[in-house]
C-alpha atoms as a PDB file:
ATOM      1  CA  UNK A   1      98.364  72.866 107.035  1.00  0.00           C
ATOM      2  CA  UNK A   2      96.536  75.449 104.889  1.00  0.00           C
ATOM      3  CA  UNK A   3      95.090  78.344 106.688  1.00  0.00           C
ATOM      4  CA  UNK A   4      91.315  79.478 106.421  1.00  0.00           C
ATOM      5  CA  UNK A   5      92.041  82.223 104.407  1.00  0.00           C
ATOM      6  CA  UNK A   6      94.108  80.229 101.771  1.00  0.00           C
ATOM      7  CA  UNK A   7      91.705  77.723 101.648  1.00  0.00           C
ATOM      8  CA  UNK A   8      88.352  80.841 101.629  1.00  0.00           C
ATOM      9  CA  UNK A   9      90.674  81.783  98.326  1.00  0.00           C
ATOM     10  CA  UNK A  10      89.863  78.640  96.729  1.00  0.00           C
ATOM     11  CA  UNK A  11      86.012  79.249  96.490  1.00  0.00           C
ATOM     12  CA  UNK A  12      85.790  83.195  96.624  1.00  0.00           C
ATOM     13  CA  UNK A  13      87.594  86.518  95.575  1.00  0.00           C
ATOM     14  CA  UNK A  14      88.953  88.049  98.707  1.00  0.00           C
ATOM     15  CA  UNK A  15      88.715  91.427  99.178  1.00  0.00           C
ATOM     16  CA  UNK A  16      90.624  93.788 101.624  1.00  0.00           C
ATOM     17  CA  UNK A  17      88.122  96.332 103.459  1.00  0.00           C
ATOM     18  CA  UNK A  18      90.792  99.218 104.174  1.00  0.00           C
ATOM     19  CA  UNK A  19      92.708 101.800 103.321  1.00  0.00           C
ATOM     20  CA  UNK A  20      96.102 100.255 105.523  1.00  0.00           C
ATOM     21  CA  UNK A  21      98.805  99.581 103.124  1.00  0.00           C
ATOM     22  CA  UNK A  22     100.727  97.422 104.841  1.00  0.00           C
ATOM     23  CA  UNK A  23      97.738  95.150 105.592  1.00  0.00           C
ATOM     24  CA  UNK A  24      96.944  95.059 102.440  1.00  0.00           C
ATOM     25  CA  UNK A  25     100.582  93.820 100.775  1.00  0.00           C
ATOM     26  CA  UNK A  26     100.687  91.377 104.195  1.00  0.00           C
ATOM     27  CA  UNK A  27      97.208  89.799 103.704  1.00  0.00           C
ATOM     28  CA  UNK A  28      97.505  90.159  99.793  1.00  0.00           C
ATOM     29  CA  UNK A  29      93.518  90.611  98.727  1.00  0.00           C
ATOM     30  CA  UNK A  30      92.575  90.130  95.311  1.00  0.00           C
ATOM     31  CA  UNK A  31      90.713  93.567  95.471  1.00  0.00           C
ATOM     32  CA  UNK A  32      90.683  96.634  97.551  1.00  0.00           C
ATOM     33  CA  UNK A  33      87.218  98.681  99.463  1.00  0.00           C
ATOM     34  CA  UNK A  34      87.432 101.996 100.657  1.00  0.00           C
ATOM     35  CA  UNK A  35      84.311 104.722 102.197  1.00  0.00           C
ATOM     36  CA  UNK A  36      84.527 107.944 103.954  1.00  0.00           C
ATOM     37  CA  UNK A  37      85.179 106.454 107.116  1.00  0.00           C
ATOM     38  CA  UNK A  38      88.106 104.307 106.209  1.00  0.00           C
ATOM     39  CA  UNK A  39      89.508 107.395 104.047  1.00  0.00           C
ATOM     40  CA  UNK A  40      89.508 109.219 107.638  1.00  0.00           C
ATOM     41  CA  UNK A  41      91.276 106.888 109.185  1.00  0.00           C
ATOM     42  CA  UNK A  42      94.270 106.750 106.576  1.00  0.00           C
ATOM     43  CA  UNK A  43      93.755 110.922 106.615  1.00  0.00           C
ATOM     44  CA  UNK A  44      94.996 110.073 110.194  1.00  0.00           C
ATOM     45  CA  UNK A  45      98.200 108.152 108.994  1.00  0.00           C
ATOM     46  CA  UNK A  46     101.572 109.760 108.607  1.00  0.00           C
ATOM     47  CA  UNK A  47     102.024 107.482 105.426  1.00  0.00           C
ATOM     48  CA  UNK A  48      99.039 109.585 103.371  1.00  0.00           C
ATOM     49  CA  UNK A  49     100.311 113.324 104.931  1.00  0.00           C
ATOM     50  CA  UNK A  50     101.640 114.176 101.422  1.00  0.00           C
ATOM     51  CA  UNK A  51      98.972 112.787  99.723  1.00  0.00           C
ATOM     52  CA  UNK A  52      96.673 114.888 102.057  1.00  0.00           C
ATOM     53  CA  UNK A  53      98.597 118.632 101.319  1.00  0.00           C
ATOM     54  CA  UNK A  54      98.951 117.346  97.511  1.00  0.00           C
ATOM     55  CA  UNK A  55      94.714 116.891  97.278  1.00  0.00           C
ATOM     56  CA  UNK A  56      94.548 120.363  99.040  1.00  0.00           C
ATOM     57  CA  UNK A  57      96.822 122.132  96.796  1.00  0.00           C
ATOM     58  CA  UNK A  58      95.118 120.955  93.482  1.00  0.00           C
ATOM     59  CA  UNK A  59      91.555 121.606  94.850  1.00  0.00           C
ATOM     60  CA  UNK A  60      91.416 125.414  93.965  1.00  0.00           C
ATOM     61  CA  UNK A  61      89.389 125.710  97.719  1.00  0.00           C
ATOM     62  CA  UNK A  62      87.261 122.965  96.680  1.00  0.00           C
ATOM     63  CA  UNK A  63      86.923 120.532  99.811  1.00  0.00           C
ATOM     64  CA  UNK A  64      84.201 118.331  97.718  1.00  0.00           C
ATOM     65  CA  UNK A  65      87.313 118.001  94.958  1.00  0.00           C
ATOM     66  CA  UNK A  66      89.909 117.955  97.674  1.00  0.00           C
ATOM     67  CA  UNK A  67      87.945 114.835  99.331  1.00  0.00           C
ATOM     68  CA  UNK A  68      87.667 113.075  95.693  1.00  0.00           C
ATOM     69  CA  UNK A  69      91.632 113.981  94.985  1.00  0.00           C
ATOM     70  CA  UNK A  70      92.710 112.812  98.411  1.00  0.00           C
ATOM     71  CA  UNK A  71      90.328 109.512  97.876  1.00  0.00           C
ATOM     72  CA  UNK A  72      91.790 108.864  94.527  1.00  0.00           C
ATOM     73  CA  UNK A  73      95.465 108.919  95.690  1.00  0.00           C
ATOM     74  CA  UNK A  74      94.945 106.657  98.538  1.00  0.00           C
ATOM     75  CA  UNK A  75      93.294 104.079  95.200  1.00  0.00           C
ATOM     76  CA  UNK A  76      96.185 104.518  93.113  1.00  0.00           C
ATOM     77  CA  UNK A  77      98.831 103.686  95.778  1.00  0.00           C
ATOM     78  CA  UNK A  78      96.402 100.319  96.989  1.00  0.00           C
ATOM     79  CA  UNK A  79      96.371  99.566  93.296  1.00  0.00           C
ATOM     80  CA  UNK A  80     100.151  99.111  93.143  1.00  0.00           C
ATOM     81  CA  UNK A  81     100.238  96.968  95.843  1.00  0.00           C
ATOM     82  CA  UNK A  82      96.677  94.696  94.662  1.00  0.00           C
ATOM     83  CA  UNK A  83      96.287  92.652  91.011  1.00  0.00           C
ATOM     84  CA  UNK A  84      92.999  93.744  90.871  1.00  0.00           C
ATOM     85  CA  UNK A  85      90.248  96.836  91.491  1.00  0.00           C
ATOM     86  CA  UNK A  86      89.663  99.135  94.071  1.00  0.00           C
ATOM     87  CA  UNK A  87      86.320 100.972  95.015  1.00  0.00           C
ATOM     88  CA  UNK A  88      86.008 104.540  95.714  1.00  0.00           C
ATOM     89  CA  UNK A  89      82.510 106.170  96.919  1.00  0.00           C
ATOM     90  CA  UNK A  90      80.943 109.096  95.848  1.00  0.00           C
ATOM     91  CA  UNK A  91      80.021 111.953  98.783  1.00  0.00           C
ATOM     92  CA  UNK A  92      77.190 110.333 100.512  1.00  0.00           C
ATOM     93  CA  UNK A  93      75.227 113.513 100.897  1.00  0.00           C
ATOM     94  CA  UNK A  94      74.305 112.733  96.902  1.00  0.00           C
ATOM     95  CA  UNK A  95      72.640 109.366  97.900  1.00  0.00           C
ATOM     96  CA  UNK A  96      69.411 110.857  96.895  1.00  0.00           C
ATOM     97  CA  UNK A  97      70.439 112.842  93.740  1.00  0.00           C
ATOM     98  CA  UNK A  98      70.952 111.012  90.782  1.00  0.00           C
ATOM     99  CA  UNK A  99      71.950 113.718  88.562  1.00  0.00           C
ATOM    100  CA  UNK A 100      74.884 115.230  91.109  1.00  0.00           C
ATOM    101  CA  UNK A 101      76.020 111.542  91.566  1.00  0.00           C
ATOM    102  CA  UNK A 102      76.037 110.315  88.071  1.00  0.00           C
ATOM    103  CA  UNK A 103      78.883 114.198  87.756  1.00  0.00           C
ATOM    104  CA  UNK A 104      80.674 113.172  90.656  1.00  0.00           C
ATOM    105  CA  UNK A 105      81.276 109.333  89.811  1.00  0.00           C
ATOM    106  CA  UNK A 106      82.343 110.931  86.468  1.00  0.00           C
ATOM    107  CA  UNK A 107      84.987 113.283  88.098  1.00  0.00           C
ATOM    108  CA  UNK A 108      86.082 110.106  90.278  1.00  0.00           C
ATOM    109  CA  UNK A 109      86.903 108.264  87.427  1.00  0.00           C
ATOM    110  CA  UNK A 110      88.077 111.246  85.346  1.00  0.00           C
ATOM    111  CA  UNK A 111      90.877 111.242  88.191  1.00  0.00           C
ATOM    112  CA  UNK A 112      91.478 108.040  87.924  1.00  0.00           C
ATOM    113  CA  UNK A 113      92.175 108.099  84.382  1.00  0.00           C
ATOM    114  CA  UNK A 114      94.068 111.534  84.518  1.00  0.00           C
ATOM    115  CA  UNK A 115      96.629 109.264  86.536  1.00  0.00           C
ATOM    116  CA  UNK A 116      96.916 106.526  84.331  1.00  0.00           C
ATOM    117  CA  UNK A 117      94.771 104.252  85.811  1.00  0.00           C
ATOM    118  CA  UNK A 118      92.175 102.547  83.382  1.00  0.00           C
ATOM    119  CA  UNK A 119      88.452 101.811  84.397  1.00  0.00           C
ATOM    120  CA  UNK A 120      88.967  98.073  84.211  1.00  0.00           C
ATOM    121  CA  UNK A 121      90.593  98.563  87.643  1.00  0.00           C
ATOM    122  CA  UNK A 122      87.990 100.871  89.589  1.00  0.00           C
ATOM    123  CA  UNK A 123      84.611 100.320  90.847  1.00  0.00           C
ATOM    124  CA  UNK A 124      82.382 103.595  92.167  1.00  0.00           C
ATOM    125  CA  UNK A 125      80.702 102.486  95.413  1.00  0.00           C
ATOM    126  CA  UNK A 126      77.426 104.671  95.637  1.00  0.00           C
ATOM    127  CA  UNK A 127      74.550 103.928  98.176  1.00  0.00           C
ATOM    128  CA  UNK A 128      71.689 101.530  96.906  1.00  0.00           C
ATOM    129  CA  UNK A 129      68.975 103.998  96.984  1.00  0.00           C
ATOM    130  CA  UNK A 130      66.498 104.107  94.333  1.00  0.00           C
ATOM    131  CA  UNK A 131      68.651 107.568  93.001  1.00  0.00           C
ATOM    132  CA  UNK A 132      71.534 105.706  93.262  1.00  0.00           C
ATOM    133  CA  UNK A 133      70.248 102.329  91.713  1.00  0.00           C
ATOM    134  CA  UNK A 134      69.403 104.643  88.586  1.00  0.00           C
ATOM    135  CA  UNK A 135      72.969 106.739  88.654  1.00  0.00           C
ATOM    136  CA  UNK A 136      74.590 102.936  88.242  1.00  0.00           C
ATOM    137  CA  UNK A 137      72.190 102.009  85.657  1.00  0.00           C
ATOM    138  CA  UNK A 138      73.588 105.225  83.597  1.00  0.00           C
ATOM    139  CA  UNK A 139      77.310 105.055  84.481  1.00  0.00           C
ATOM    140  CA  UNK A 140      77.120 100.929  83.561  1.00  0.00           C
ATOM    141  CA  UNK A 141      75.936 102.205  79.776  1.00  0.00           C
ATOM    142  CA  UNK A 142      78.653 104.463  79.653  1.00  0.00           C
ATOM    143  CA  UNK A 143      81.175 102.062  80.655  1.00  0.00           C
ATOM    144  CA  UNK A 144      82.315 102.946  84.463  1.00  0.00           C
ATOM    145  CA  UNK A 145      81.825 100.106  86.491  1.00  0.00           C
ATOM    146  CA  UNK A 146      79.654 100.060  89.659  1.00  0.00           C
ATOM    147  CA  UNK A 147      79.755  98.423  93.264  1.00  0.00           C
ATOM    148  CA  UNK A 148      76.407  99.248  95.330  1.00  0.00           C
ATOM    149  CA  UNK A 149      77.053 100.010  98.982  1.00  0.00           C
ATOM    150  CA  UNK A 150      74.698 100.174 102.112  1.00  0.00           C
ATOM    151  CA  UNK A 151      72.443  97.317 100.429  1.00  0.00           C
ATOM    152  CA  UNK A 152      70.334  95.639 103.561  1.00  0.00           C
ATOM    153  CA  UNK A 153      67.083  94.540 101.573  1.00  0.00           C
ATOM    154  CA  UNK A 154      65.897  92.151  99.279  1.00  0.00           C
ATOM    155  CA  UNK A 155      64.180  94.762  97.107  1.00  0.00           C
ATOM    156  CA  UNK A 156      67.783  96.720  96.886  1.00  0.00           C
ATOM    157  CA  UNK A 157      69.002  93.907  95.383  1.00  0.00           C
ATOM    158  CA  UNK A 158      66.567  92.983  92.786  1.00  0.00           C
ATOM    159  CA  UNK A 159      66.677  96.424  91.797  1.00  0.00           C
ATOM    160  CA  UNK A 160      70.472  96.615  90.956  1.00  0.00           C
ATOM    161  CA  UNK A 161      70.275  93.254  89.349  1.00  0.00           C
ATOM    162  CA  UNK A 162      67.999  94.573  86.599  1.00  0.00           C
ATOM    163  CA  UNK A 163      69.621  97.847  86.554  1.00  0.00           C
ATOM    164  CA  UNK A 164      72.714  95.782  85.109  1.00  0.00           C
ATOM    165  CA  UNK A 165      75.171  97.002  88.073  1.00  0.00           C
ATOM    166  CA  UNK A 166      78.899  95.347  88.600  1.00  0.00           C
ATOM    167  CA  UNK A 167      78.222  94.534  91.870  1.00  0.00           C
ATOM    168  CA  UNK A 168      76.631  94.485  95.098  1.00  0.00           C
ATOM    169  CA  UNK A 169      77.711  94.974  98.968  1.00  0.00           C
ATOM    170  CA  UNK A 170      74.998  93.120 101.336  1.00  0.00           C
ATOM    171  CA  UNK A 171      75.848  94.176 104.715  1.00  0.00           C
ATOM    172  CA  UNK A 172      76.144  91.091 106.878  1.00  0.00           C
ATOM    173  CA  UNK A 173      77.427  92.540 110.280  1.00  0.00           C
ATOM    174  CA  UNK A 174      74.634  95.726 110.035  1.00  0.00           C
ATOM    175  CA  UNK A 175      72.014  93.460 109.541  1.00  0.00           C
ATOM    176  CA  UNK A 176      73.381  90.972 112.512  1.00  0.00           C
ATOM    177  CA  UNK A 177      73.531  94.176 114.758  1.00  0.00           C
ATOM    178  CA  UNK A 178      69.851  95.095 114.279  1.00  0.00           C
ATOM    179  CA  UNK A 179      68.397  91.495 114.754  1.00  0.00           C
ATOM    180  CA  UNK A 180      70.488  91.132 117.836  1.00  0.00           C
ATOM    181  CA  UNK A 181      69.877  94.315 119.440  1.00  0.00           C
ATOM    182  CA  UNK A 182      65.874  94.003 118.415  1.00  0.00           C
ATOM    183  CA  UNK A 183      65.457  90.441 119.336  1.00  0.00           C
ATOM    184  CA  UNK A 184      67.883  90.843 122.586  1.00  0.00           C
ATOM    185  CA  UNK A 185      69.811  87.290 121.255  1.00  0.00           C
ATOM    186  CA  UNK A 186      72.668  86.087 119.561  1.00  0.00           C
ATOM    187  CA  UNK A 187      72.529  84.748 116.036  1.00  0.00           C
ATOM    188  CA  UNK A 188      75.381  82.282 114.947  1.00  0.00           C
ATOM    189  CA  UNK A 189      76.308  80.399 111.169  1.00  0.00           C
ATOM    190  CA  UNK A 190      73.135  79.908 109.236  1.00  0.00           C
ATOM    191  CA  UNK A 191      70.514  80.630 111.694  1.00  0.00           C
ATOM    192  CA  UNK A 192      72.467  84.666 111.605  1.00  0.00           C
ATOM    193  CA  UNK A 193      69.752  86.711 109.639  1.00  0.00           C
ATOM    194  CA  UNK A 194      73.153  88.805 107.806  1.00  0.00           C
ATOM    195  CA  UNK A 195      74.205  85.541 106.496  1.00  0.00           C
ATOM    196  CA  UNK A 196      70.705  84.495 105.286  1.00  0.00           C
ATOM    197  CA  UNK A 197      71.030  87.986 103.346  1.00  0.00           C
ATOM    198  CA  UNK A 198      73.261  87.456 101.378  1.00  0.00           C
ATOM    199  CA  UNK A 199      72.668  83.738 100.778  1.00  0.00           C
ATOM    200  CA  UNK A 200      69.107  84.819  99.350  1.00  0.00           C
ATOM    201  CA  UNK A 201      70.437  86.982  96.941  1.00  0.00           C
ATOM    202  CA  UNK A 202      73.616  84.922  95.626  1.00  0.00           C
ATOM    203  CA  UNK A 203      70.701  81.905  95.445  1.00  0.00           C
ATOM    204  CA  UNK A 204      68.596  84.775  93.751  1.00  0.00           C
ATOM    205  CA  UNK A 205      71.170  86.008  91.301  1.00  0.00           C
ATOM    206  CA  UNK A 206      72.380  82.164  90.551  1.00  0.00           C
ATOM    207  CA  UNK A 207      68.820  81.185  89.789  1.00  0.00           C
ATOM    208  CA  UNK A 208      68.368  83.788  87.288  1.00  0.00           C
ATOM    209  CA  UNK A 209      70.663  84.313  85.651  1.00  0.00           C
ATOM    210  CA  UNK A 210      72.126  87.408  86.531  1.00  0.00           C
ATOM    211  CA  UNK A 211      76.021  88.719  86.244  1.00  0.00           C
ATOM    212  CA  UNK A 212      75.570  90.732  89.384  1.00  0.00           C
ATOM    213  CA  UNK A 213      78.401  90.319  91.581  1.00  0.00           C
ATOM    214  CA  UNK A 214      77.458  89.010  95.148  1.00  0.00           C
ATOM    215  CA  UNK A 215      79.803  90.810  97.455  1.00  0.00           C
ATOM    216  CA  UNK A 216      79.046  89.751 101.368  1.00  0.00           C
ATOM    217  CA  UNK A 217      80.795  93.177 103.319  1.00  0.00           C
ATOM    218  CA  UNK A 218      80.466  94.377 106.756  1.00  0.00           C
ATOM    219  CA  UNK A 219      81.314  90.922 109.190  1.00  0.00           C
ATOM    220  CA  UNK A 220      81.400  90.687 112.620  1.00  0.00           C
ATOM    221  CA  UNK A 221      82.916  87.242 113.343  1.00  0.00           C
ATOM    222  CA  UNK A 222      84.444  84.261 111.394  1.00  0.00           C
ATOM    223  CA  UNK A 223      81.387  82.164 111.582  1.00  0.00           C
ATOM    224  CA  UNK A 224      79.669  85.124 109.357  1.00  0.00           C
ATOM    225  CA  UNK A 225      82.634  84.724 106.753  1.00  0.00           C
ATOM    226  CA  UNK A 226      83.044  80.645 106.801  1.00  0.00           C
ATOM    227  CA  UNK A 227      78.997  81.041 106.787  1.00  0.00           C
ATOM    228  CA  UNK A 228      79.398  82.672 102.728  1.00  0.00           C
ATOM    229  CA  UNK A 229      82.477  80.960 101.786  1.00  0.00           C
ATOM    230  CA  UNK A 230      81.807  80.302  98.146  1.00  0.00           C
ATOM    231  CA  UNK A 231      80.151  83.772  97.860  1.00  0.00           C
ATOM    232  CA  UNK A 232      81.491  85.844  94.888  1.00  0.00           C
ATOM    233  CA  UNK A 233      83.213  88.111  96.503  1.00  0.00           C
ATOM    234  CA  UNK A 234      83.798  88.777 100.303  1.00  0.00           C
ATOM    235  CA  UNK A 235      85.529  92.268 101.441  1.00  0.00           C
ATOM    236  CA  UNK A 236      86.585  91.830 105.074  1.00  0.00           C
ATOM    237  CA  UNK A 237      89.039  93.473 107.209  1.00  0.00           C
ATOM    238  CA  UNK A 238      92.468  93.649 108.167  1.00  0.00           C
ATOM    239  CA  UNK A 239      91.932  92.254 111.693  1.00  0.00           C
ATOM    240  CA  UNK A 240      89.443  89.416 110.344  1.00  0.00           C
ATOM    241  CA  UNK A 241      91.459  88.399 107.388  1.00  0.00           C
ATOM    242  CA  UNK A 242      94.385  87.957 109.650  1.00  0.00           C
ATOM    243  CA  UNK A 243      92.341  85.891 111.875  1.00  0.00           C
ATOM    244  CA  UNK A 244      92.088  83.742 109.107  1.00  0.00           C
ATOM    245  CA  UNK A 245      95.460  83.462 108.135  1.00  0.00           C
ATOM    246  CA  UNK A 246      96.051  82.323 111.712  1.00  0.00           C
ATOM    247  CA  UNK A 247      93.826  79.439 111.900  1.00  0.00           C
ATOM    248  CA  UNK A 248      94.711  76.000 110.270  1.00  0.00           C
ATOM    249  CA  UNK A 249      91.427  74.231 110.969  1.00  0.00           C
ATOM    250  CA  UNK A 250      89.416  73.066 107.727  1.00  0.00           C
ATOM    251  CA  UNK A 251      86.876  75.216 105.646  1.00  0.00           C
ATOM    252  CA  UNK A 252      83.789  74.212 104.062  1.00  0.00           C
ATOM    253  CA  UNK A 253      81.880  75.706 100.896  1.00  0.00           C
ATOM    254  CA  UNK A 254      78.938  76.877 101.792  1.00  0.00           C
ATOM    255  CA  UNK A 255      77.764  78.793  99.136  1.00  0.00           C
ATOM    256  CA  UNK A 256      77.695  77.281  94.821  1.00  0.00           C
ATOM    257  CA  UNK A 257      75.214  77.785  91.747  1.00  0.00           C
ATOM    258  CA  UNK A 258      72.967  75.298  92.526  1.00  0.00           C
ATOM    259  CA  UNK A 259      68.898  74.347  91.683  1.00  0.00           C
ATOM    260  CA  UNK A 260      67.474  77.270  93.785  1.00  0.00           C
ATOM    261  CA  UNK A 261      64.688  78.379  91.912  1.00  0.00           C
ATOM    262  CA  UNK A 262      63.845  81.894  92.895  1.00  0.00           C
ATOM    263  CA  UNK A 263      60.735  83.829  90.371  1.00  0.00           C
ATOM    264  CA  UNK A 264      61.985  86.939  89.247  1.00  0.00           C
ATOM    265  CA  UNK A 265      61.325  90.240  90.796  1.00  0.00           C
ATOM    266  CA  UNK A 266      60.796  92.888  88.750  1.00  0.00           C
ATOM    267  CA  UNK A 267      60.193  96.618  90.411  1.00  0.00           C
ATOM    268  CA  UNK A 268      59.253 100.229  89.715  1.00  0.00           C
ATOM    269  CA  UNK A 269      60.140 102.735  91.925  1.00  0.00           C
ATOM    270  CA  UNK A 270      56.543 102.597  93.902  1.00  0.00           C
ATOM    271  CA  UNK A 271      57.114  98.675  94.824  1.00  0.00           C
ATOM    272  CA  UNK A 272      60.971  99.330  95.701  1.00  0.00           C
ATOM    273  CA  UNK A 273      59.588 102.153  98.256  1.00  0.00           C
ATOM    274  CA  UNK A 274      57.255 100.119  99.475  1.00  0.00           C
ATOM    275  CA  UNK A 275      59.130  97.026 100.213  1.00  0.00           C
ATOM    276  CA  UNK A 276      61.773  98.821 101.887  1.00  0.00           C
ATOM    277  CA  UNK A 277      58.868 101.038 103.671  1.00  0.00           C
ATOM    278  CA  UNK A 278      57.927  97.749 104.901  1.00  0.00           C
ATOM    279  CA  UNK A 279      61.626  96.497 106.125  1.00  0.00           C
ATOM    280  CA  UNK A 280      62.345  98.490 109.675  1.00  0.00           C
ATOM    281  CA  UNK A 281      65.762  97.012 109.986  1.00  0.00           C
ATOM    282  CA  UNK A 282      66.672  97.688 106.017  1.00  0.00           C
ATOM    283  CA  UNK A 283      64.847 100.834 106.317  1.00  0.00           C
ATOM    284  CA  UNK A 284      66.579 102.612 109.600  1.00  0.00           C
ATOM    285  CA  UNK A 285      70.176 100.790 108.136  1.00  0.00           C
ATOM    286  CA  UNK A 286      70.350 102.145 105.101  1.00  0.00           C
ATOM    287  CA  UNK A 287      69.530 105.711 106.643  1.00  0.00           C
ATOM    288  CA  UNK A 288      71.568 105.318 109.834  1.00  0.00           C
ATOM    289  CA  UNK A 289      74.644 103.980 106.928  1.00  0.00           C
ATOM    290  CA  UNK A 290      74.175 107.295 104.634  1.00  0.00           C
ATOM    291  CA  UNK A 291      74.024 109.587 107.469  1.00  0.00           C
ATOM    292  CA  UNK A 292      77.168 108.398 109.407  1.00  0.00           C
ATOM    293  CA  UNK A 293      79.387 108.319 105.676  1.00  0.00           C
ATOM    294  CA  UNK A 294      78.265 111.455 105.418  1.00  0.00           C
ATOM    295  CA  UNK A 295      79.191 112.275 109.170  1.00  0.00           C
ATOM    296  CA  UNK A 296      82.647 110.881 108.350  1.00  0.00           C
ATOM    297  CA  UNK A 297      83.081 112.900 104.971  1.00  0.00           C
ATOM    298  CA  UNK A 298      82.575 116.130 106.521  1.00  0.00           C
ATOM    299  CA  UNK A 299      85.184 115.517 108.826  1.00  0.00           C
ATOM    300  CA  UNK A 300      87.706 114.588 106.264  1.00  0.00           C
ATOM    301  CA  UNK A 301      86.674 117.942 104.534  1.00  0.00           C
ATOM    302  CA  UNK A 302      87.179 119.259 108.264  1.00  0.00           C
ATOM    303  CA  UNK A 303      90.526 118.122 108.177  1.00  0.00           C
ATOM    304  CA  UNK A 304      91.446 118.964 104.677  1.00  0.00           C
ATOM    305  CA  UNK A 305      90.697 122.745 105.343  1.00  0.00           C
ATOM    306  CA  UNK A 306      92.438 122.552 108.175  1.00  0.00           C
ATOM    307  CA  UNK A 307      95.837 121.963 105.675  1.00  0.00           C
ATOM    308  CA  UNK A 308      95.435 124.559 103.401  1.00  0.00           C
END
């Protein structure tokens, strides 16, 4: 028998959401994710200790450097073990500063490429904020490759589709969350407000036209993942991919191009604050997402200091 994730393969480009090494040559993903929190946890890893004192050492004091040296290491040593890209986010305390994110993104791939590693094979994650949306608008012109994080909204969406981006994350298990904990009940396959997310916007992008990668991230369960098989992308984790692996039963597509028609949305920065204004779940997410990365980076700087 083939196992789900074999046969999940077959429709979509798997993606591992981790910084674990060995999960990542076991479970053999297509494509790598990593954020502030996950670059804490391998901080925490005996594996990454020289990588930690070697990101220190070339800082010159600077933890914000340290944190992109130390995040760029941990890419190049998932990129020997993938075929294909890994993402790497920019600090987000800059969510809401397009200037300081378009420099940093450029220093993140400057390290990148200082170590041999072409931009072909990195995406910069940086939060879908309006500031943000416009950073990856800039950085796609100049050829570095985006993947928008934190996306929980409609609006976000449409937005990063026009601004030409690489790709988009939809969080499916933040949005779940929310509904669950707002409505008080459980939400399961297609009726799971998460998975009717993402399906909008990969009907969305399909129906236009658009190159926008659909990327379904952040999943609770199996049924959320078997729910967007035939998505573009999905980046799941080490403990659901291997849940996958384990089970033979059959898989369905659920997601393909199809006759969706969808008008386009076009917005300016007064109708993209608005609409999200007017989504409380997208609205306390994408704050609630931005604070605790930004929670989690300042405790990797924490622990960086701590080594020099």
């Amino acid at each position: 028998m083939t196992s789900k994730l074999d046969q999940l393969k077959q429709y979509t480009t798997v993606v591992a959401d981790t910084g674990d090494l060995d999960a990542i040559a076991r479970l053999k993903p297509v494509d790598a994710t990593t954020n502030p929190s996950l670059l804490l946890k391998a901080a925490a890893m005996p594996r990454y200790a020289e990588l930690l004192d070697s990101a220190v050492a070339g800082a010159g004091g600077d933890l914000g450097l340290a944190c992109d040296r130390f995040g760029v290491a941990v890419g190049q040593e998932i990129l020997k073990v993938i075929p294909g890209r890994i993402s790497t986010e920019v600090d987000a305390r800059l969510s809401f500063d397009t200037d300081s994110t378009l420099r940093r993104a450029e220093r993140l791939m400057g390290l990148y490429e200082e170590a041999g590693i072409g931009r072909e094979r990195v995406l910069i994650k940086i939060a879908s904020t309006w500031e943000g949306i416009r950073a990856a608008e800039k950085l796609e012109r100049m050829g570095i490759q985006t993947n928008l994080t934190l996306l929980f909204n409609f609006a976000q969406a449409a937005a990063c589709a026009d601004a030409g981006v690489f790709l988009i994350s939809p969080f499916v298990g933040r949005i779940y969350d929310w509904y669950k904990k707002a409505e008080g009940r459980d939400f399961t396959g297609s009726e799971d407000p998460g998975v009717q997310s993402v399906s909008r916007i990969y009907r969305y992008y399909k129906a236009n036209g658009y190159r926008t990668v659909v990327m379904g991230a952040s999943f609770r369960n199996l049924g959320q993942i078997e729910a967007l098989a035939g998505c573009d992308r999905l980046t799941i984790s080490p403990e659901l991919l291997q849940k996958l692996a384990d089970d033979q039963a059959p898989l369905q597509r659920n997601l393909a191009p199809g006759n969706e028609a969808e008008a386009r949305t076009v917005l300016d920065e007064t109708a993209f604050r608005w609409q999200l204004n007017e989504d409380p779940m997208a609205t306390e997410k994408l704050a609630e997402g931005i604070r605790l990365f930004a929670r989690d980076q300042e405790k990797l700087e924490a622990l960086l200091a701590s080594r020099r």
